[in-house]
N, C-alpha and C. Protein backbone atom coordinates (compact mmCIF):
# COMPACT_ATOMS: atom_id res chain seq x y z
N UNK A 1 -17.50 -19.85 -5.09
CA UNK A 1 -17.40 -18.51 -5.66
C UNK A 1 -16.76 -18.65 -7.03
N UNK A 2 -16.99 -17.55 -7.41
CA UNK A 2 -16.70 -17.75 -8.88
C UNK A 2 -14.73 -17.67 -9.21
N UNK A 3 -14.19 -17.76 -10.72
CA UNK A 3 -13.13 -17.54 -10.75
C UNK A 3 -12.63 -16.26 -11.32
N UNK A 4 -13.11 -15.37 -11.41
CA UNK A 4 -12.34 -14.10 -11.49
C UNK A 4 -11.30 -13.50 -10.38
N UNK A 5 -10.84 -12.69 -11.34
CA UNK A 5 -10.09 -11.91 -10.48
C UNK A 5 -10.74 -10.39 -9.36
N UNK A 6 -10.24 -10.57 -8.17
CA UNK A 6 -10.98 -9.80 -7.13
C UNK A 6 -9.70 -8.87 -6.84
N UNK A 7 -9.83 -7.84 -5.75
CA UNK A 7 -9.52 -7.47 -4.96
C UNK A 7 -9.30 -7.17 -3.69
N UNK A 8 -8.45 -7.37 -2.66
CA UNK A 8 -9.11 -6.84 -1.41
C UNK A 8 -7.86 -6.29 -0.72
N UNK A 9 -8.35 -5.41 0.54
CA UNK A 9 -7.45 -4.31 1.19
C UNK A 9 -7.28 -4.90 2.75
N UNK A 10 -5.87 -5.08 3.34
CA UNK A 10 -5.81 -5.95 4.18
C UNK A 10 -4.88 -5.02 5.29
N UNK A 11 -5.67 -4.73 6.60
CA UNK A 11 -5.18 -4.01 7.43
C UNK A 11 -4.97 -5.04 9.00
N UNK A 12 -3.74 -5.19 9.45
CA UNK A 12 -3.64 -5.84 10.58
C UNK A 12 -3.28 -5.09 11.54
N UNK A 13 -3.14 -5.48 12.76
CA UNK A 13 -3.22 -4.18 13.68
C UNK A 13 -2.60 -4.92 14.93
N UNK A 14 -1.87 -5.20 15.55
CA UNK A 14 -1.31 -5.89 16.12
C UNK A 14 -1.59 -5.23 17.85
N UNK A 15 -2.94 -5.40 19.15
CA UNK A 15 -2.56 -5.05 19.79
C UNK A 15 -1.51 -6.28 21.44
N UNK A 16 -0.48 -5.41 21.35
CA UNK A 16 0.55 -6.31 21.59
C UNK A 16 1.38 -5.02 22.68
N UNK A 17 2.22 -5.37 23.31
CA UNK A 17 3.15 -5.00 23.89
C UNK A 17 4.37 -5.59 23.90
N UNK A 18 4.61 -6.65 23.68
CA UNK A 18 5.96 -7.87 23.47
C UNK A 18 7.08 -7.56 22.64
N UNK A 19 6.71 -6.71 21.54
CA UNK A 19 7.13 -6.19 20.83
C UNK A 19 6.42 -4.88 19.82
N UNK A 20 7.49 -4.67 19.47
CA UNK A 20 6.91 -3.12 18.40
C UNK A 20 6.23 -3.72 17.19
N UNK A 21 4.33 -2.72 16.83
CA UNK A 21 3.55 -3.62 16.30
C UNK A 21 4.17 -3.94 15.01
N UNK A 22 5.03 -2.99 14.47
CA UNK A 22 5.43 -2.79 13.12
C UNK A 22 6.17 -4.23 12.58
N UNK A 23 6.79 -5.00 13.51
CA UNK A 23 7.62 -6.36 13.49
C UNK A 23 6.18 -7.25 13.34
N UNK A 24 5.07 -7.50 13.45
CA UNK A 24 4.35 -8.46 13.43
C UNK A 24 3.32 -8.06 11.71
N UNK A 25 3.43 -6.73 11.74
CA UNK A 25 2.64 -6.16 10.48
C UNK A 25 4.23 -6.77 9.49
N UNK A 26 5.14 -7.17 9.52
CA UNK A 26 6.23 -7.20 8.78
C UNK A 26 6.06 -8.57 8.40
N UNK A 27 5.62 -8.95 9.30
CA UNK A 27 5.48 -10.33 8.89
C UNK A 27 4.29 -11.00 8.56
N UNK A 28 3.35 -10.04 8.53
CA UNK A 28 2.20 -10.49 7.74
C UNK A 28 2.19 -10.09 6.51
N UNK A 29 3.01 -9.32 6.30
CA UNK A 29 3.35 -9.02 4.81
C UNK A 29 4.23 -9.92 3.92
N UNK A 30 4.80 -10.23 4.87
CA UNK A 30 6.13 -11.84 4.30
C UNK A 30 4.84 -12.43 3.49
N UNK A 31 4.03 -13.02 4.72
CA UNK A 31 3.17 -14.33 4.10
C UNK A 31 2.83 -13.42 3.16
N UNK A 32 2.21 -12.49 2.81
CA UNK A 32 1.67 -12.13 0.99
C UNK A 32 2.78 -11.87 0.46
N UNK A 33 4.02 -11.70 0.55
CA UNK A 33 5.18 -11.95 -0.59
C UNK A 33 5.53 -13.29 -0.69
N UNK A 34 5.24 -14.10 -0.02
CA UNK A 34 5.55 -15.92 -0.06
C UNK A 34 4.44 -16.02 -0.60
N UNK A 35 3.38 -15.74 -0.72
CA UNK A 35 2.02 -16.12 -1.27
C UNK A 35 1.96 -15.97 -2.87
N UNK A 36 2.86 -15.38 -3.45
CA UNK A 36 2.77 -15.16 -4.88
C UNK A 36 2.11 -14.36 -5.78
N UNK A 37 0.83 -13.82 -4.74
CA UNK A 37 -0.23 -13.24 -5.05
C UNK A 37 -0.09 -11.53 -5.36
N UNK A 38 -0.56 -10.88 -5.88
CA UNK A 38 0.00 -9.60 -6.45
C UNK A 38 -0.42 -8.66 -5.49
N UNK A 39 0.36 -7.80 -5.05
CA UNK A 39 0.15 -7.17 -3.92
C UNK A 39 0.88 -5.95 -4.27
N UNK A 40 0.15 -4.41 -3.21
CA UNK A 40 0.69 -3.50 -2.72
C UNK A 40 0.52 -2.88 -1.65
N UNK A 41 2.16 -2.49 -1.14
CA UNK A 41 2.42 -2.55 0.50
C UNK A 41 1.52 -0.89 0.54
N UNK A 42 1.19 -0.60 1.28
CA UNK A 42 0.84 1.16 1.24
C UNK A 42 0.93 1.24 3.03
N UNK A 43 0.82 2.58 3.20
CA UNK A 43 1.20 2.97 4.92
C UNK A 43 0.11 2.25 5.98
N UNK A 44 -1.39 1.97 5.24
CA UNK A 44 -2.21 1.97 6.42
C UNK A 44 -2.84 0.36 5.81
N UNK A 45 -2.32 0.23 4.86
CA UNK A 45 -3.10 -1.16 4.33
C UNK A 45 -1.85 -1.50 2.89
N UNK A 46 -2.02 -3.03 2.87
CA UNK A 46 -1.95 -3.94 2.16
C UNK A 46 -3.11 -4.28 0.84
N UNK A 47 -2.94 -4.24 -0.34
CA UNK A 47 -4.15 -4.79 -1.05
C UNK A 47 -3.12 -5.64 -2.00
N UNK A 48 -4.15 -6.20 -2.23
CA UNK A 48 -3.68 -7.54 -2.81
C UNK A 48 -4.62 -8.32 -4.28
N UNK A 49 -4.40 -8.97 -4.72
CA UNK A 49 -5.59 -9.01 -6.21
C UNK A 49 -5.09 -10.26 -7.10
N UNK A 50 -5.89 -11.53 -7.06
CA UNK A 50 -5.96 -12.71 -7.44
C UNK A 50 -7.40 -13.22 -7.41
N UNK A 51 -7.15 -14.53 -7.92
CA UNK A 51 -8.35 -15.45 -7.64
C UNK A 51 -9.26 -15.24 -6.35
N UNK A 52 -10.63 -15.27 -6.45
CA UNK A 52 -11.17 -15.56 -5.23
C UNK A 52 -10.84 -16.53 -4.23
N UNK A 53 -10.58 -17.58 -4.63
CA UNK A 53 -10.12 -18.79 -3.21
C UNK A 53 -8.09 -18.11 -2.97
N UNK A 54 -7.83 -17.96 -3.86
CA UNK A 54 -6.23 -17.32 -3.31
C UNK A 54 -6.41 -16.35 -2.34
N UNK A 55 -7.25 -15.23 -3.07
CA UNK A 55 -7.24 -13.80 -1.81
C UNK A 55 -7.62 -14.20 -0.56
N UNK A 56 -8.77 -15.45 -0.56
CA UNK A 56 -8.97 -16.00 0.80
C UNK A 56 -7.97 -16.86 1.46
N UNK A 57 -7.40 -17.24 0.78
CA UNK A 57 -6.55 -18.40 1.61
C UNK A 57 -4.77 -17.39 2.28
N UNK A 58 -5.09 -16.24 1.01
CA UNK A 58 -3.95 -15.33 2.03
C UNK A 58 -4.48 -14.79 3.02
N UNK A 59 -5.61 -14.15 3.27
CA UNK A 59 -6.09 -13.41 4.42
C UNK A 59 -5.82 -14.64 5.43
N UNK A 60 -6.63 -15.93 5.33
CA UNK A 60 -6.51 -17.18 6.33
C UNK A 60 -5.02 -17.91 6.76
N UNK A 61 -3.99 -17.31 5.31
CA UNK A 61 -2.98 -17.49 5.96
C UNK A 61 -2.22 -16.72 6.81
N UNK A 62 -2.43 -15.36 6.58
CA UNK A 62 -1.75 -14.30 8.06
C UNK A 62 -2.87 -14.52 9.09
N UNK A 63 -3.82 -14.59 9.17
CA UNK A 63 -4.47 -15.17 10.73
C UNK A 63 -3.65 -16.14 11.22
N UNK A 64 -3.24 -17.41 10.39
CA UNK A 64 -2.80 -18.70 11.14
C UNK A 64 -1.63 -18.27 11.19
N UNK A 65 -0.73 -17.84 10.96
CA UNK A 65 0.94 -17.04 10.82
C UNK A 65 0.40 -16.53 12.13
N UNK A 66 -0.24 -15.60 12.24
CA UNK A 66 -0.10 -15.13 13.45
C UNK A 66 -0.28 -15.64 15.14
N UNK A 67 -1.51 -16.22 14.35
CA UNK A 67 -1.90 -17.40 15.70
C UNK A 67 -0.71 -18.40 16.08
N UNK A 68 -0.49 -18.78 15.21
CA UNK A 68 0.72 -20.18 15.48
C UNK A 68 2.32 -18.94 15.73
N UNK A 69 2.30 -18.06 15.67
CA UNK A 69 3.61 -17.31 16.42
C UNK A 69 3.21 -16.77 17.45
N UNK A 70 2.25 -16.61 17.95
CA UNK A 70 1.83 -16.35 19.31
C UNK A 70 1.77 -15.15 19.57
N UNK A 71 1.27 -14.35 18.36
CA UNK A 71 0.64 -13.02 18.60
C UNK A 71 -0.58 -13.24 19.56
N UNK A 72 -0.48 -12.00 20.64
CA UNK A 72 -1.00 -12.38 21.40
C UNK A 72 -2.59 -11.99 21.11
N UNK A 73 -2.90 -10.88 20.52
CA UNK A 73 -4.32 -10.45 19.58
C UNK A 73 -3.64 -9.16 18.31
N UNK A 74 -5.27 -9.70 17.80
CA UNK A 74 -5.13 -8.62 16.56
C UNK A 74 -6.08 -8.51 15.99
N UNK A 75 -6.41 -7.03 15.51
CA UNK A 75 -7.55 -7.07 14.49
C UNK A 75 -6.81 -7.20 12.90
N UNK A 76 -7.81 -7.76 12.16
CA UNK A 76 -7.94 -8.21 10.71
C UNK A 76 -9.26 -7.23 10.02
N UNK A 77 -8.35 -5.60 9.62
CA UNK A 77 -9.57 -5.35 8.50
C UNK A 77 -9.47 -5.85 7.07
N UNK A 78 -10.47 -6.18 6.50
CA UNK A 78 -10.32 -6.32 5.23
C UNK A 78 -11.90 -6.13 4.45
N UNK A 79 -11.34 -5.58 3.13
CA UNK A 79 -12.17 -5.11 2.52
C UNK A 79 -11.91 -6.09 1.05
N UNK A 80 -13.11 -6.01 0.81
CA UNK A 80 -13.19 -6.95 -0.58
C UNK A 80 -13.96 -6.42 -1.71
N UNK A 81 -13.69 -6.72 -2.72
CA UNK A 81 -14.19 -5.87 -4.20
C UNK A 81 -14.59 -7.45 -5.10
N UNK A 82 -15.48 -7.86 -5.21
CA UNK A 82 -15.92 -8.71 -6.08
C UNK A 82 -17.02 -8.18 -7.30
N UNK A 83 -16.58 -8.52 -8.36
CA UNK A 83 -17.75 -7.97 -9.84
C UNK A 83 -18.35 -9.62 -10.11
N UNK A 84 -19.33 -9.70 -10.10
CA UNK A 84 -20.32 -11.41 -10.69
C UNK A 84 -19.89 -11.53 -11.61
N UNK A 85 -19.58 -10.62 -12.79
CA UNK A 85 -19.84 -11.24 -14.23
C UNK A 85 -18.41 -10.85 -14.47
N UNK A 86 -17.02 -10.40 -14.18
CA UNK A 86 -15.49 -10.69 -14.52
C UNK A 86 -14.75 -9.65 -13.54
N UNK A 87 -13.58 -9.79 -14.02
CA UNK A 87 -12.29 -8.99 -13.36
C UNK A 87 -12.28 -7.97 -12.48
N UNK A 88 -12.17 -7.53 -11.83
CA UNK A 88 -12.12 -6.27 -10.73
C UNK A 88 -10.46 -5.91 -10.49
N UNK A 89 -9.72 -4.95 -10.95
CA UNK A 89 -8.08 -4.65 -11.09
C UNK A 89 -7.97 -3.54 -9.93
N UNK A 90 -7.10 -3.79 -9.53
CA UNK A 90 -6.27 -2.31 -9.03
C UNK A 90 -6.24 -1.25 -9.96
N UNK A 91 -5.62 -1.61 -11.14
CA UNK A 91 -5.33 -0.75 -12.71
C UNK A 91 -6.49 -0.16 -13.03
N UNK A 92 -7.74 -1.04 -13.08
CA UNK A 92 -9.10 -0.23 -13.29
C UNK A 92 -9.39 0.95 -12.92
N UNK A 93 -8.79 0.83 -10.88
CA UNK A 93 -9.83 1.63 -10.15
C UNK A 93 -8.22 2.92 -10.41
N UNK A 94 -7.31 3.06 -10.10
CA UNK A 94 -6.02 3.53 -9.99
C UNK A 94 -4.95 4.08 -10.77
N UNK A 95 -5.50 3.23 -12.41
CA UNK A 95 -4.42 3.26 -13.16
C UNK A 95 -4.10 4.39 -13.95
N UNK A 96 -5.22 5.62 -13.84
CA UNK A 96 -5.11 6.98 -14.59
C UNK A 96 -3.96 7.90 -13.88
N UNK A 97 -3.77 7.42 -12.38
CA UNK A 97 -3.46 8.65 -11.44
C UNK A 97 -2.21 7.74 -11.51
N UNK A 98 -1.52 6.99 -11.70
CA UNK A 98 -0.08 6.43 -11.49
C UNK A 98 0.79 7.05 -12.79
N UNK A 99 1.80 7.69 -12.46
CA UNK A 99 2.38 8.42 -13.10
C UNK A 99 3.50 7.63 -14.26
């Protein structure tokens, strides 16, 4: 894939009983603040906006975060925004309405 900058919107969903889901969504958010990658937290989703192989390798890293802590299941939505020919921003789609 190419090297621009992408976007994508990252919803985890933790179904679990072991604990309250909000502790496992907490920590899939760690890994994208350890990830470096530019991110914003919002109530129902996560989006996030880097390189194409970065945005993938964070989504692949909260799967394995989760798997290897022994969440017991979960869904992974995610939505992705790729342009062929350059950049795709948060700021683009967002940046009129931020005060």
């Amino acid at each position: 894939m190419h090297t621009y900058i992408i976007n994508a919107s990252i919803q985890i969903i933790p179904i679990v009983q072991d604990r309250h889901p909000y502790e496992w969504v907490d920590e899939a958010i760690a890994v994208i603040q350890q990830s470096g990658i530019k991110y914003e937290v919002g109530p129902f989703a996560t989006v996030i906006e880097g390189r194409y192989d970065g945005v993938m390798k964070v989504i692949n890293d909260i799967n394995e975060y989760l798997y290897s802590k022994n969440c017991n299941e979960w869904i992974t939505n995610v939505q992705i925004q790729v342009r062929s020919n350059g950049d795709i921003t948060g700021e683009e789609k967002t940046g009129k309405f931020v005060h």
